[in-house]
PDB file of N, CA and C in Angstrom:
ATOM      1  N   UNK A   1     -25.411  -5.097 -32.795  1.00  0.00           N
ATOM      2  CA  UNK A   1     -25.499  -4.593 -31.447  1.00  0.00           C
ATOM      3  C   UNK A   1     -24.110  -4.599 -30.819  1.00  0.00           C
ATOM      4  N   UNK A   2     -23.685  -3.557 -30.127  1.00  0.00           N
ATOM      5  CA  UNK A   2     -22.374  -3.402 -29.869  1.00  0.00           C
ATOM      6  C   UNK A   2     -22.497  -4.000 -28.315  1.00  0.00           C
ATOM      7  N   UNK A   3     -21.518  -4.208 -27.951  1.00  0.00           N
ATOM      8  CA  UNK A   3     -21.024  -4.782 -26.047  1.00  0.00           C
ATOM      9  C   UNK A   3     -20.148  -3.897 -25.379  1.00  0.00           C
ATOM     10  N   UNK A   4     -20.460  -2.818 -25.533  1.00  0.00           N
ATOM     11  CA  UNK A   4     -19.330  -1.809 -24.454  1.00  0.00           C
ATOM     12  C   UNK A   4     -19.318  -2.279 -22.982  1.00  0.00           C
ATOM     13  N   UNK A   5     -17.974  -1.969 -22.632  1.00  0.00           N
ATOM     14  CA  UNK A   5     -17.456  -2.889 -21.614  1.00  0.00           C
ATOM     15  C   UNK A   5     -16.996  -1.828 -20.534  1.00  0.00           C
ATOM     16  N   UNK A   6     -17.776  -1.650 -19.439  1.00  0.00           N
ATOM     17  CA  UNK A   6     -16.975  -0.318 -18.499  1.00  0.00           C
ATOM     18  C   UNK A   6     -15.777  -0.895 -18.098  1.00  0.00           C
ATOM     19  N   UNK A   7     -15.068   0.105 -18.096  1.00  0.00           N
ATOM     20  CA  UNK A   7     -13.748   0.039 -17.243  1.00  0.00           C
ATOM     21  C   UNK A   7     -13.769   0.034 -15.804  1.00  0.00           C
ATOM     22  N   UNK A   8     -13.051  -1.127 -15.568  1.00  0.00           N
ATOM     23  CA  UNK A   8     -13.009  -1.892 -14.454  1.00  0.00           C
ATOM     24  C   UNK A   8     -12.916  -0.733 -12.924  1.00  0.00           C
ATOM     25  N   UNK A   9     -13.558  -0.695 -12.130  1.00  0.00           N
ATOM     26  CA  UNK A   9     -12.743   0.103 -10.824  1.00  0.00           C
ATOM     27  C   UNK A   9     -11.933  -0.554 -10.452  1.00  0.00           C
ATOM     28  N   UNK A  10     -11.074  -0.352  -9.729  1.00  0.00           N
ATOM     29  CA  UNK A  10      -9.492  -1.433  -8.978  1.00  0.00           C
ATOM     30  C   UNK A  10     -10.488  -1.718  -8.150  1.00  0.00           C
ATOM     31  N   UNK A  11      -9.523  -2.349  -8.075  1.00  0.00           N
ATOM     32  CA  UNK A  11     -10.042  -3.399  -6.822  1.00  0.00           C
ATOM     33  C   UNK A  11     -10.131  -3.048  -5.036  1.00  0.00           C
ATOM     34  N   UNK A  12      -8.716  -2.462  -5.223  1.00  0.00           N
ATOM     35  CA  UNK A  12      -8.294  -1.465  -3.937  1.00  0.00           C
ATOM     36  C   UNK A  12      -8.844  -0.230  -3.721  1.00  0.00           C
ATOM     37  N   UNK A  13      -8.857   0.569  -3.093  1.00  0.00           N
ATOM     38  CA  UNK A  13      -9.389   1.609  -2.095  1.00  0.00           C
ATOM     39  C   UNK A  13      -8.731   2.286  -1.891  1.00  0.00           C
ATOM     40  N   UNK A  14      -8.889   3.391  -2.305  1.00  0.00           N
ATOM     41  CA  UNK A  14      -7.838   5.067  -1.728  1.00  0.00           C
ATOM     42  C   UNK A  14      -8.300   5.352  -0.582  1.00  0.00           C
ATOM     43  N   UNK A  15      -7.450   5.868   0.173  1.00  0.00           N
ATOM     44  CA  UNK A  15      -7.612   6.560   1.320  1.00  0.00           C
ATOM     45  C   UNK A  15      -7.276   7.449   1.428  1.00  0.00           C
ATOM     46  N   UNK A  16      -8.206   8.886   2.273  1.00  0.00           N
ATOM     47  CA  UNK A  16      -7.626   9.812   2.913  1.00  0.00           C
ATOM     48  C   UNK A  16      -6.507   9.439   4.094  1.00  0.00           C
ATOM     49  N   UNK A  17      -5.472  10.425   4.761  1.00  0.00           N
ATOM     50  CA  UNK A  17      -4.652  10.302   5.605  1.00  0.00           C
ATOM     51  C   UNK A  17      -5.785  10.203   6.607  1.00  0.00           C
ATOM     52  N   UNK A  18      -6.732  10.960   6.903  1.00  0.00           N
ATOM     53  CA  UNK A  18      -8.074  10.661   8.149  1.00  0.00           C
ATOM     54  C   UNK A  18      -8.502   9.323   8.246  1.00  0.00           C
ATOM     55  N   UNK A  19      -8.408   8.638   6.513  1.00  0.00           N
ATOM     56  CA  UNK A  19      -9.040   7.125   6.850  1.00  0.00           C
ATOM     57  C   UNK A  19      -8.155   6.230   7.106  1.00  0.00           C
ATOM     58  N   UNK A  20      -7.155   6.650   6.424  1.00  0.00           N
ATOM     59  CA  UNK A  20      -6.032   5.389   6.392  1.00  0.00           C
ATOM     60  C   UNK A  20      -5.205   5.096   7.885  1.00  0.00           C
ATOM     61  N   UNK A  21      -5.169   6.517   8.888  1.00  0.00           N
ATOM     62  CA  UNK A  21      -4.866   5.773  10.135  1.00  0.00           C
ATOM     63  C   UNK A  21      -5.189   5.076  11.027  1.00  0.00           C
ATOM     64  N   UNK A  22      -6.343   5.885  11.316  1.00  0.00           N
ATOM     65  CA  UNK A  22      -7.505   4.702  12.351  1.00  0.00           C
ATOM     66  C   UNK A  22      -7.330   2.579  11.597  1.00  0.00           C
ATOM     67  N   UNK A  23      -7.340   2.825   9.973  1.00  0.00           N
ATOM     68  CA  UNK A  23      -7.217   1.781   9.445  1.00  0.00           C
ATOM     69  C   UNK A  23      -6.261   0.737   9.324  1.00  0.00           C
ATOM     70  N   UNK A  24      -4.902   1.322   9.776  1.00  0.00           N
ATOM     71  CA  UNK A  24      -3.797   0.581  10.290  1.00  0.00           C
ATOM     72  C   UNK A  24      -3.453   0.426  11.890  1.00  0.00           C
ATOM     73  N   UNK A  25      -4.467   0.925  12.034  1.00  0.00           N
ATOM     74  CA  UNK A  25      -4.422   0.518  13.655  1.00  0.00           C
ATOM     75  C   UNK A  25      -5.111  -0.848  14.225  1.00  0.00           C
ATOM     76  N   UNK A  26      -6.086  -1.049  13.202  1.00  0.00           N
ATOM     77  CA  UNK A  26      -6.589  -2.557  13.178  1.00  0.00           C
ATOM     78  C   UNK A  26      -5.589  -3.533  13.732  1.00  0.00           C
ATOM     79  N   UNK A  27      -6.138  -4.631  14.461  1.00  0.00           N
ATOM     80  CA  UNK A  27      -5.477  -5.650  14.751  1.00  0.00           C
ATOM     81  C   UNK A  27      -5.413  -6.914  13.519  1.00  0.00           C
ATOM     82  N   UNK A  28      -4.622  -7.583  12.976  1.00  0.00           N
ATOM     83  CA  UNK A  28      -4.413  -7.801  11.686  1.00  0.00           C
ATOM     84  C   UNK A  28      -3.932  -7.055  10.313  1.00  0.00           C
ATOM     85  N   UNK A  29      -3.692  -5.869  11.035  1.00  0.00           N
ATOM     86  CA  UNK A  29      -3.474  -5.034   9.676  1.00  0.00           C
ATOM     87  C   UNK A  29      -2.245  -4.932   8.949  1.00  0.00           C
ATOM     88  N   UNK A  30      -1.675  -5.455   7.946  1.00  0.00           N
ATOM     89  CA  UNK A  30      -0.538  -5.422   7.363  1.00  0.00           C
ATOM     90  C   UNK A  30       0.041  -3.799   6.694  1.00  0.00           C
ATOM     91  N   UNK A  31       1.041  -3.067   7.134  1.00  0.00           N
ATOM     92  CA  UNK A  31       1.191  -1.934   6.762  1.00  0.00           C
ATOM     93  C   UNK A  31       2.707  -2.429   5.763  1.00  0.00           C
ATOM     94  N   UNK A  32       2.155  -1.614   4.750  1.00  0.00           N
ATOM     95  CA  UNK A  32       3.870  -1.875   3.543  1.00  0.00           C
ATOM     96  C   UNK A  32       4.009  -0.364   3.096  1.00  0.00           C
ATOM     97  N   UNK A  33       5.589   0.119   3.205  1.00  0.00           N
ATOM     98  CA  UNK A  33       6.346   0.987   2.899  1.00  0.00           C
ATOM     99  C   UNK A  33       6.595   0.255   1.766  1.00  0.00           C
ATOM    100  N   UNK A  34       6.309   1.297   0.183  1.00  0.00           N
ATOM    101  CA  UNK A  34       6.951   0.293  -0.786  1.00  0.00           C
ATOM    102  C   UNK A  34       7.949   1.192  -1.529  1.00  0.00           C
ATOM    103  N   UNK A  35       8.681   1.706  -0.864  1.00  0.00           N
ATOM    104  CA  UNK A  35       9.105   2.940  -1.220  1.00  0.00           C
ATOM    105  C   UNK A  35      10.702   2.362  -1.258  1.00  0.00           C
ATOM    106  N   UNK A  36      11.949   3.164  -1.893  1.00  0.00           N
ATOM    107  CA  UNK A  36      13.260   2.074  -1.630  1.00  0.00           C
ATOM    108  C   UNK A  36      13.619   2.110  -0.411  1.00  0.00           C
ATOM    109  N   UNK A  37      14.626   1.509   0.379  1.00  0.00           N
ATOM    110  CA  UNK A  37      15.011   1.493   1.277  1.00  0.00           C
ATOM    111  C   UNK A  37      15.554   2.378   2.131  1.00  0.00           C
ATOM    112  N   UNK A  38      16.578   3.470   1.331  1.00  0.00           N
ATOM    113  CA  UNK A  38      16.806   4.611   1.771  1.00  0.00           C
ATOM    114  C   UNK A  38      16.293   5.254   2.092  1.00  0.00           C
ATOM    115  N   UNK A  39      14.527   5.511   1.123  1.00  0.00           N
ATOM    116  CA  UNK A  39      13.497   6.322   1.492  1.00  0.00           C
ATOM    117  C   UNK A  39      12.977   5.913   2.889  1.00  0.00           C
ATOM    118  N   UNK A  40      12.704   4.781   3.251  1.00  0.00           N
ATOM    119  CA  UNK A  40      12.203   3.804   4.429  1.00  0.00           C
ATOM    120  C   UNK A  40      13.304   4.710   5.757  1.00  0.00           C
ATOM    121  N   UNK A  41      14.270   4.304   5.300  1.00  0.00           N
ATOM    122  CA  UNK A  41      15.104   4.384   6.295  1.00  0.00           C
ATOM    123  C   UNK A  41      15.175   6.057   6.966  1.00  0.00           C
ATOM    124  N   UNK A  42      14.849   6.864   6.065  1.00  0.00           N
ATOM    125  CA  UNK A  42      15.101   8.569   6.349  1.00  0.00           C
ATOM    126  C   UNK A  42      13.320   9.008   7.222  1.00  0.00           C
ATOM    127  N   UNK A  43      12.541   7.943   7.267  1.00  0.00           N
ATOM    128  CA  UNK A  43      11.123   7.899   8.189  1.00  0.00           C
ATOM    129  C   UNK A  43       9.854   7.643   7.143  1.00  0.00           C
ATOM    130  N   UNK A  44       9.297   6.479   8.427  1.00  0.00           N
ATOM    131  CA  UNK A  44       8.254   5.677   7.424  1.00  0.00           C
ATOM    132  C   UNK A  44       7.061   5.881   8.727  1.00  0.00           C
ATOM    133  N   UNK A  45       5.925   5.122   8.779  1.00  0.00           N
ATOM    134  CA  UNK A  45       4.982   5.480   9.413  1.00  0.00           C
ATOM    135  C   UNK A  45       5.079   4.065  10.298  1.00  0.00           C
ATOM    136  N   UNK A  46       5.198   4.325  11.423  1.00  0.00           N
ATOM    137  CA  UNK A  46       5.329   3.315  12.823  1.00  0.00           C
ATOM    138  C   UNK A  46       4.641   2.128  12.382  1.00  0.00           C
ATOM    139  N   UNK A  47       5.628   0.714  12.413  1.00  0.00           N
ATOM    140  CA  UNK A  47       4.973  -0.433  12.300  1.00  0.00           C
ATOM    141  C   UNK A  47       5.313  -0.651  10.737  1.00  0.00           C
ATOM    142  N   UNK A  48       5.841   0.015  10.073  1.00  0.00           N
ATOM    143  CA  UNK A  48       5.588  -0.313   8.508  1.00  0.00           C
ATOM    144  C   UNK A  48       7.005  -1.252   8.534  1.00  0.00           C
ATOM    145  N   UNK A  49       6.547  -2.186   6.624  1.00  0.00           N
ATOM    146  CA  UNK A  49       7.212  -3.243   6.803  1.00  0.00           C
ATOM    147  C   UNK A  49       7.673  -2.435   5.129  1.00  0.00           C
ATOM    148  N   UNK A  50       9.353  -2.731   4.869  1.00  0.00           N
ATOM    149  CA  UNK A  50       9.702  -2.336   3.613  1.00  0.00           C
ATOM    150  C   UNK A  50       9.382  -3.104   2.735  1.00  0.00           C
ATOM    151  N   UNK A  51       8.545  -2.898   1.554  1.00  0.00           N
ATOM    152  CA  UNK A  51       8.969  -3.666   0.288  1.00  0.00           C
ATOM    153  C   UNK A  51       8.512  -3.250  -0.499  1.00  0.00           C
ATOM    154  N   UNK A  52      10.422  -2.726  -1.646  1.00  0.00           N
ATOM    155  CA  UNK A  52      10.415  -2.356  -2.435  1.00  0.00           C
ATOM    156  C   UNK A  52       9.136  -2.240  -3.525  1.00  0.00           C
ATOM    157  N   UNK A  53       8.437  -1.456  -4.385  1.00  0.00           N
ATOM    158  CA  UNK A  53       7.803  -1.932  -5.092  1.00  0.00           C
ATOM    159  C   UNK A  53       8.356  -1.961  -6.515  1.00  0.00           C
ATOM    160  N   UNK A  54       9.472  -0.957  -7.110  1.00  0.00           N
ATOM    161  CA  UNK A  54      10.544  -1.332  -8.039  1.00  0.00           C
ATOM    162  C   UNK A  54      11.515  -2.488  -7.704  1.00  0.00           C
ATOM    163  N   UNK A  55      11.800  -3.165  -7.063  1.00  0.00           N
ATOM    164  CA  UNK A  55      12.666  -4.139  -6.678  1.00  0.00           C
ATOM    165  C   UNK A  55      12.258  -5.468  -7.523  1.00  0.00           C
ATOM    166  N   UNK A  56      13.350  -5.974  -8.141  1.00  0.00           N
ATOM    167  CA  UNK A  56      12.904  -7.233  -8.852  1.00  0.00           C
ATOM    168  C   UNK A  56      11.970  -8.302  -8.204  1.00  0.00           C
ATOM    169  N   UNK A  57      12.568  -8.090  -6.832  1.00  0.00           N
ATOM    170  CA  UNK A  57      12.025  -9.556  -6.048  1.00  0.00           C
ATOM    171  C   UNK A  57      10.337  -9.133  -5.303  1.00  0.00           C
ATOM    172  N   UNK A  58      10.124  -7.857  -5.912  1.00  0.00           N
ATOM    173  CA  UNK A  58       8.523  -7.588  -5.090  1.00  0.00           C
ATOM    174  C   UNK A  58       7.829  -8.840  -5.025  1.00  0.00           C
ATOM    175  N   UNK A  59       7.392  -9.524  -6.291  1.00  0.00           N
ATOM    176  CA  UNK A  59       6.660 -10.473  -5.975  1.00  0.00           C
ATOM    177  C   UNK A  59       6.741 -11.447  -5.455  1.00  0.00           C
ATOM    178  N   UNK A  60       7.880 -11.820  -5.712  1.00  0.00           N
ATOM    179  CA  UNK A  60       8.258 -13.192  -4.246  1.00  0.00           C
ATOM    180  C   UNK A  60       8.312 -12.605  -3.139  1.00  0.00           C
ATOM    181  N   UNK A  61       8.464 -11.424  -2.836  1.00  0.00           N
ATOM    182  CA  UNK A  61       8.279 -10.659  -0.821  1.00  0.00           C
ATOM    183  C   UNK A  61       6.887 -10.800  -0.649  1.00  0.00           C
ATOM    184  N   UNK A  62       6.021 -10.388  -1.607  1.00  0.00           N
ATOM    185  CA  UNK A  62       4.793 -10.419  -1.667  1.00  0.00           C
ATOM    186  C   UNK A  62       3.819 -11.616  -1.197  1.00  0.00           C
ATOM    187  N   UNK A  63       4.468 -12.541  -2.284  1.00  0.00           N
ATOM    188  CA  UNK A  63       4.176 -14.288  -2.099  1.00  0.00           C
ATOM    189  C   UNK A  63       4.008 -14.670  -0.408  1.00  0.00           C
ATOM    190  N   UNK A  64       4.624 -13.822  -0.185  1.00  0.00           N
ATOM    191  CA  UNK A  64       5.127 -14.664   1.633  1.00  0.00           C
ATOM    192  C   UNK A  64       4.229 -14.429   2.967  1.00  0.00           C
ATOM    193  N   UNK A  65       3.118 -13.076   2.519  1.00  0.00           N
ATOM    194  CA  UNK A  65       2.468 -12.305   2.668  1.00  0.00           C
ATOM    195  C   UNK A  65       1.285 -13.188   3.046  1.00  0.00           C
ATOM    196  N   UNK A  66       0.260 -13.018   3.804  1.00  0.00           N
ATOM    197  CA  UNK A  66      -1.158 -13.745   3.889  1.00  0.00           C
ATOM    198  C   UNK A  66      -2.032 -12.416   3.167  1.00  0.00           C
ATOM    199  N   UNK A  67      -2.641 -13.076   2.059  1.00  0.00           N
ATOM    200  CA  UNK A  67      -3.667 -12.217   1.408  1.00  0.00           C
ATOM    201  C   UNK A  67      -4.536 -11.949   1.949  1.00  0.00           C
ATOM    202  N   UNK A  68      -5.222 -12.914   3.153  1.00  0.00           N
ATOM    203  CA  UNK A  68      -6.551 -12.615   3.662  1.00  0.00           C
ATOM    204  C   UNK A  68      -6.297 -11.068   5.071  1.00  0.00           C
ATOM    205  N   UNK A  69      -5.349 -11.088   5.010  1.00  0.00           N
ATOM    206  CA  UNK A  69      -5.134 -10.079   6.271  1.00  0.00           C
ATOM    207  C   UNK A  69      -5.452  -8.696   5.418  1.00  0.00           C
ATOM    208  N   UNK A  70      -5.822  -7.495   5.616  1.00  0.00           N
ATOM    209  CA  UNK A  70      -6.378  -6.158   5.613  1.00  0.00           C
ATOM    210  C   UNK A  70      -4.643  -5.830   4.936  1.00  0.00           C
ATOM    211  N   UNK A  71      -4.583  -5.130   4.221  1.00  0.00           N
ATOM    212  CA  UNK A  71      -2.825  -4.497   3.438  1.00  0.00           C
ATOM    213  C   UNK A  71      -3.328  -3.291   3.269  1.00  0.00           C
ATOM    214  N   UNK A  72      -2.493  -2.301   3.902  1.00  0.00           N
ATOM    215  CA  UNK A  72      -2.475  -0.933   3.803  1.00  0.00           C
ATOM    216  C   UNK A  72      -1.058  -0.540   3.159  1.00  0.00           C
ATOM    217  N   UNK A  73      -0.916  -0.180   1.647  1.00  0.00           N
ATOM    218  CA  UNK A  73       0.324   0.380   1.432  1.00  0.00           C
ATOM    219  C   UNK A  73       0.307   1.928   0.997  1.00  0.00           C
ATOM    220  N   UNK A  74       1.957   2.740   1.219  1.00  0.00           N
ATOM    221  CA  UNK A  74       1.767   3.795   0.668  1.00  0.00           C
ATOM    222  C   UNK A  74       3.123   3.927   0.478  1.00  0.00           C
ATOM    223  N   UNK A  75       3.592   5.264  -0.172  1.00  0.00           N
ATOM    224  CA  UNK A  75       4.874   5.295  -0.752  1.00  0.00           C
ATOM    225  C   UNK A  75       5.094   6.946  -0.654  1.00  0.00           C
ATOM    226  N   UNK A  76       5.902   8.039  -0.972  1.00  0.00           N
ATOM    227  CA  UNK A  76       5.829   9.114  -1.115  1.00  0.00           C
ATOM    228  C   UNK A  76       4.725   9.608  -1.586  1.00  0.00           C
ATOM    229  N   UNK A  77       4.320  10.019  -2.665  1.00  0.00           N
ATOM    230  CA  UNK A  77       2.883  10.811  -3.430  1.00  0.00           C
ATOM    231  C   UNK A  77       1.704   9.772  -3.372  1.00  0.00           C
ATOM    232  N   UNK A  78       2.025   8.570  -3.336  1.00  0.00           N
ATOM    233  CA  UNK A  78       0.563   7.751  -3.885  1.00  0.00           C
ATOM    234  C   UNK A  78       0.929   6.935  -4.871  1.00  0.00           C
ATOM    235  N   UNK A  79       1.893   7.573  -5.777  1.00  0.00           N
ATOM    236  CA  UNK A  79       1.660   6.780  -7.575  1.00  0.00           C
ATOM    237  C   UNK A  79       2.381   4.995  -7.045  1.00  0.00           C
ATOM    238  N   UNK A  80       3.606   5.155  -6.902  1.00  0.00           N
ATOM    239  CA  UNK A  80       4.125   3.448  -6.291  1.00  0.00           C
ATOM    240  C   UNK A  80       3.120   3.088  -5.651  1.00  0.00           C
ATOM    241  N   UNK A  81       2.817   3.343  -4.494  1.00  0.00           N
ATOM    242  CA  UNK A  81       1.660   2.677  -3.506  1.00  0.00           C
ATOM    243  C   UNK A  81       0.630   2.179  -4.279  1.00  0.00           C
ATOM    244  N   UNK A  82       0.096   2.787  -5.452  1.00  0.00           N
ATOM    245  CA  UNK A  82      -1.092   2.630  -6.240  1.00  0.00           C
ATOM    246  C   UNK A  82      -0.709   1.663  -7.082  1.00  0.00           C
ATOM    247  N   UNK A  83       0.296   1.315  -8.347  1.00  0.00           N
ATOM    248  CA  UNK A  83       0.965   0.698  -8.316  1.00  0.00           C
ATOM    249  C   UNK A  83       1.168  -0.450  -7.681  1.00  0.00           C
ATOM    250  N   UNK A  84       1.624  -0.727  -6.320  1.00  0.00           N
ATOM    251  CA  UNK A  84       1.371  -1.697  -5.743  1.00  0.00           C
ATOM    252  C   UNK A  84       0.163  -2.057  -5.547  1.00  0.00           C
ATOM    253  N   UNK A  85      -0.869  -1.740  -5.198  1.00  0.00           N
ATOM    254  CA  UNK A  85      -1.942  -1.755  -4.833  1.00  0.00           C
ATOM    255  C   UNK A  85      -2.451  -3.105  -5.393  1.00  0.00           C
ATOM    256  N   UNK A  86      -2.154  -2.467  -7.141  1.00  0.00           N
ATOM    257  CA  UNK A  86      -2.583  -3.023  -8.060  1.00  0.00           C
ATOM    258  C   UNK A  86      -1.966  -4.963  -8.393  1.00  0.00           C
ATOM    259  N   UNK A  87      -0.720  -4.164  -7.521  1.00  0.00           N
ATOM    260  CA  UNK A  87       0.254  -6.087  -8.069  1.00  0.00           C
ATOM    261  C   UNK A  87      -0.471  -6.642  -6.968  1.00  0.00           C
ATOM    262  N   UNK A  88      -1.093  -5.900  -5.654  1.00  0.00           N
ATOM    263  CA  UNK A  88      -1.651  -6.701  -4.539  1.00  0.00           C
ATOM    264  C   UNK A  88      -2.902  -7.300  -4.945  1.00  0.00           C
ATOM    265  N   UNK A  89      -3.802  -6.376  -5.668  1.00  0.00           N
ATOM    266  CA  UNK A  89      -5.219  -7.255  -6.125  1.00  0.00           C
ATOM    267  C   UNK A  89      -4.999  -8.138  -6.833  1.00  0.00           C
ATOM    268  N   UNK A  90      -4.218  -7.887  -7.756  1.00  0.00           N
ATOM    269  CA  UNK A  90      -4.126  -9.007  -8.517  1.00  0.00           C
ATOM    270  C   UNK A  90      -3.330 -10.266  -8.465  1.00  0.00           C
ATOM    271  N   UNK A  91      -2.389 -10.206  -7.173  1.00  0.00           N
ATOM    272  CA  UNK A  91      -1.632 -11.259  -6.737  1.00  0.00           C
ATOM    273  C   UNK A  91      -3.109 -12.328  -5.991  1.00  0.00           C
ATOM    274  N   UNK A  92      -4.317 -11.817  -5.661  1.00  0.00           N
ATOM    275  CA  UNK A  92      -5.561 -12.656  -4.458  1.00  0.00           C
ATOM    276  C   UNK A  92      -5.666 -11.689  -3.241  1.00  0.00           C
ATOM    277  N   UNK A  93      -5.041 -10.847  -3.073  1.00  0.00           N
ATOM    278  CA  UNK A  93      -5.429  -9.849  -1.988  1.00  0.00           C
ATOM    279  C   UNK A  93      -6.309  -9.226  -1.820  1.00  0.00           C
ATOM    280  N   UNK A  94      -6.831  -9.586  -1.018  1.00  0.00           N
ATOM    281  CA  UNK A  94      -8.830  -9.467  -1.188  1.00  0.00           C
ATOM    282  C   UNK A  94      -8.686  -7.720  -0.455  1.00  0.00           C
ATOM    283  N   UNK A  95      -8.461  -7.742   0.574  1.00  0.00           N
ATOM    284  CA  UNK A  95      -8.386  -6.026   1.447  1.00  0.00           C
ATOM    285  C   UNK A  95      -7.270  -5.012   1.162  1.00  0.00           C
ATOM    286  N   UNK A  96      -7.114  -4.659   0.361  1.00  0.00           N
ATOM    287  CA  UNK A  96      -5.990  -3.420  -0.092  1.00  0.00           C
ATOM    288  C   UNK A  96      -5.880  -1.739  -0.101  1.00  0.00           C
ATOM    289  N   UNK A  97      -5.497  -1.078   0.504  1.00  0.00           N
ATOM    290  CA  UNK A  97      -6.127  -0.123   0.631  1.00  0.00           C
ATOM    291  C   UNK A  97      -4.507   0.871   0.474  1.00  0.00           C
ATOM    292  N   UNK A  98      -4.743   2.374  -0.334  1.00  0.00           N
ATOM    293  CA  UNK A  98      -3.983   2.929  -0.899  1.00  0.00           C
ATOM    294  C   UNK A  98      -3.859   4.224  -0.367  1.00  0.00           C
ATOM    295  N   UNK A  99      -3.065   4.673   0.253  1.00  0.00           N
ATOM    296  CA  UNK A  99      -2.984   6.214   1.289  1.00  0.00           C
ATOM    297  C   UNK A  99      -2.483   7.067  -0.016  1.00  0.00           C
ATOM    298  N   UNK A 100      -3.952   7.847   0.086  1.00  0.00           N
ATOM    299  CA  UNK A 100      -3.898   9.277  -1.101  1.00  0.00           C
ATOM    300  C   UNK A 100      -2.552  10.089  -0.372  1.00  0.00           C
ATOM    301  N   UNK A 101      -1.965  10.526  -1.303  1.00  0.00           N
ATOM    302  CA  UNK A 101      -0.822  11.518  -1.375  1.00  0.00           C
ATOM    303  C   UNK A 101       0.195  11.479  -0.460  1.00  0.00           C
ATOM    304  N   UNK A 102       0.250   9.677  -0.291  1.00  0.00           N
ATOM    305  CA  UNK A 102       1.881   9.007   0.690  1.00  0.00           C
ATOM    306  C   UNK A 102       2.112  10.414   1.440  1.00  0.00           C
ATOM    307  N   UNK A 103       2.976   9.973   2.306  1.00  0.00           N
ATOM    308  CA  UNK A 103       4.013  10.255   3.300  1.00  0.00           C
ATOM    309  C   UNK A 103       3.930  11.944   3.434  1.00  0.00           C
ATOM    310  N   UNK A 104       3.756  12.238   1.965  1.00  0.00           N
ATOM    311  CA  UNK A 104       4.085  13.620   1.816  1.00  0.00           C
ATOM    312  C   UNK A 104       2.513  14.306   2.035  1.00  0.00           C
ATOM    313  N   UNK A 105       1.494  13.920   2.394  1.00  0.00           N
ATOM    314  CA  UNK A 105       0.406  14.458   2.936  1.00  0.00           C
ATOM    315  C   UNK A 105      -0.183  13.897   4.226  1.00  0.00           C
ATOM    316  N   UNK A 106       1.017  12.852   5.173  1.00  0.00           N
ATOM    317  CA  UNK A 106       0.787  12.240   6.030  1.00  0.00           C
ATOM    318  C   UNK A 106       0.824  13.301   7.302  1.00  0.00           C
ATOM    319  N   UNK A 107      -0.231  13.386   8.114  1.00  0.00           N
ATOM    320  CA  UNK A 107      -0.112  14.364   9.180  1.00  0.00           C
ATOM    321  C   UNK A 107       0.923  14.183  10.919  1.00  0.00           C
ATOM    322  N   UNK A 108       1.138  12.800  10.859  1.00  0.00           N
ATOM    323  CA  UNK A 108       1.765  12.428  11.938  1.00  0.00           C
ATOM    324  C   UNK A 108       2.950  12.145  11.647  1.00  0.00           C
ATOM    325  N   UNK A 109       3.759  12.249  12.984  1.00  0.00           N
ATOM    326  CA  UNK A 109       5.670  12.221  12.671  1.00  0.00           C
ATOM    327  C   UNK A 109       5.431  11.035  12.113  1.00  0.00           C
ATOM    328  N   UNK A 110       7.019  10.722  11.918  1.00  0.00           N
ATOM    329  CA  UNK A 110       7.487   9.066  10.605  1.00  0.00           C
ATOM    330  C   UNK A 110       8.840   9.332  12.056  1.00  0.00           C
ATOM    331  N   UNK A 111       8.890   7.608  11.493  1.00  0.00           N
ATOM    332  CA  UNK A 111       9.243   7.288  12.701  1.00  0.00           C
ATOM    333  C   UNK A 111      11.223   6.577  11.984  1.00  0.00           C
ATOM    334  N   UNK A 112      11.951   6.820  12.695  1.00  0.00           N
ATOM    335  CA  UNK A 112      12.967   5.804  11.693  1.00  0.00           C
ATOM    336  C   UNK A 112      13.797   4.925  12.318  1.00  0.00           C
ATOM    337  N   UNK A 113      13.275   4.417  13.470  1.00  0.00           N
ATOM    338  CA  UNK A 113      13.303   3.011  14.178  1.00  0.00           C
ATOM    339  C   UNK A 113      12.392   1.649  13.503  1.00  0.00           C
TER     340      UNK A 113
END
């Protein structure tokens, strides 16, 4: 008798740009730009916090982080953000949530203050 094993769903949650704003508007809501810095710096979405997700030190920025708070990340297209998503579930980050098609399908200005 064989044991086929489904493949896991992530853990995290895609979002439309419709869901994902109302969703960072939450009080508690942690928003992460994980995009590099330069990218951050040329306009990110109001309130966002940088961290790298190629950067050696992601996971110690990460570490510093309260898991139990709601984490909304995104990046240009999705793929980093998703990516992160993933180092977030699996770091104990219980609420993670992943903005389908980053920045570049985001409907509201980016802000670069």
């Amino acid at each position: 008798m064989f044991n086929f094993l489904k493949a896991a769903a992530p853990a995290y949650h895609n979002l439309t740009p419709a869901q994902f704003g109302p969703a960072v508007r939450k009080p508690g809501a942690v928003l992460l730009d994980v995009r590099r810095p330069d990218e951050f710096a040329q306009g990110h979405l109001p309130g966002a916090v940088n961290l790298d997700v190629t950067a050696p030190d992601f996971a110690r920025r990460v570490a510093a982080l309260d898991p139990a708070n709601p984490t909304y990340v995104y990046c240009r297209s999705g793929a980093r953000s998703a990516q992160a998503a993933k180092q977030l579930t699996a770091a104990g980050f219980a609420h993670v949530s992943n903005l389908l098609g980053g920045v570049l399908d985001w409907p509201e200005p980016l802000t670069t203050t």
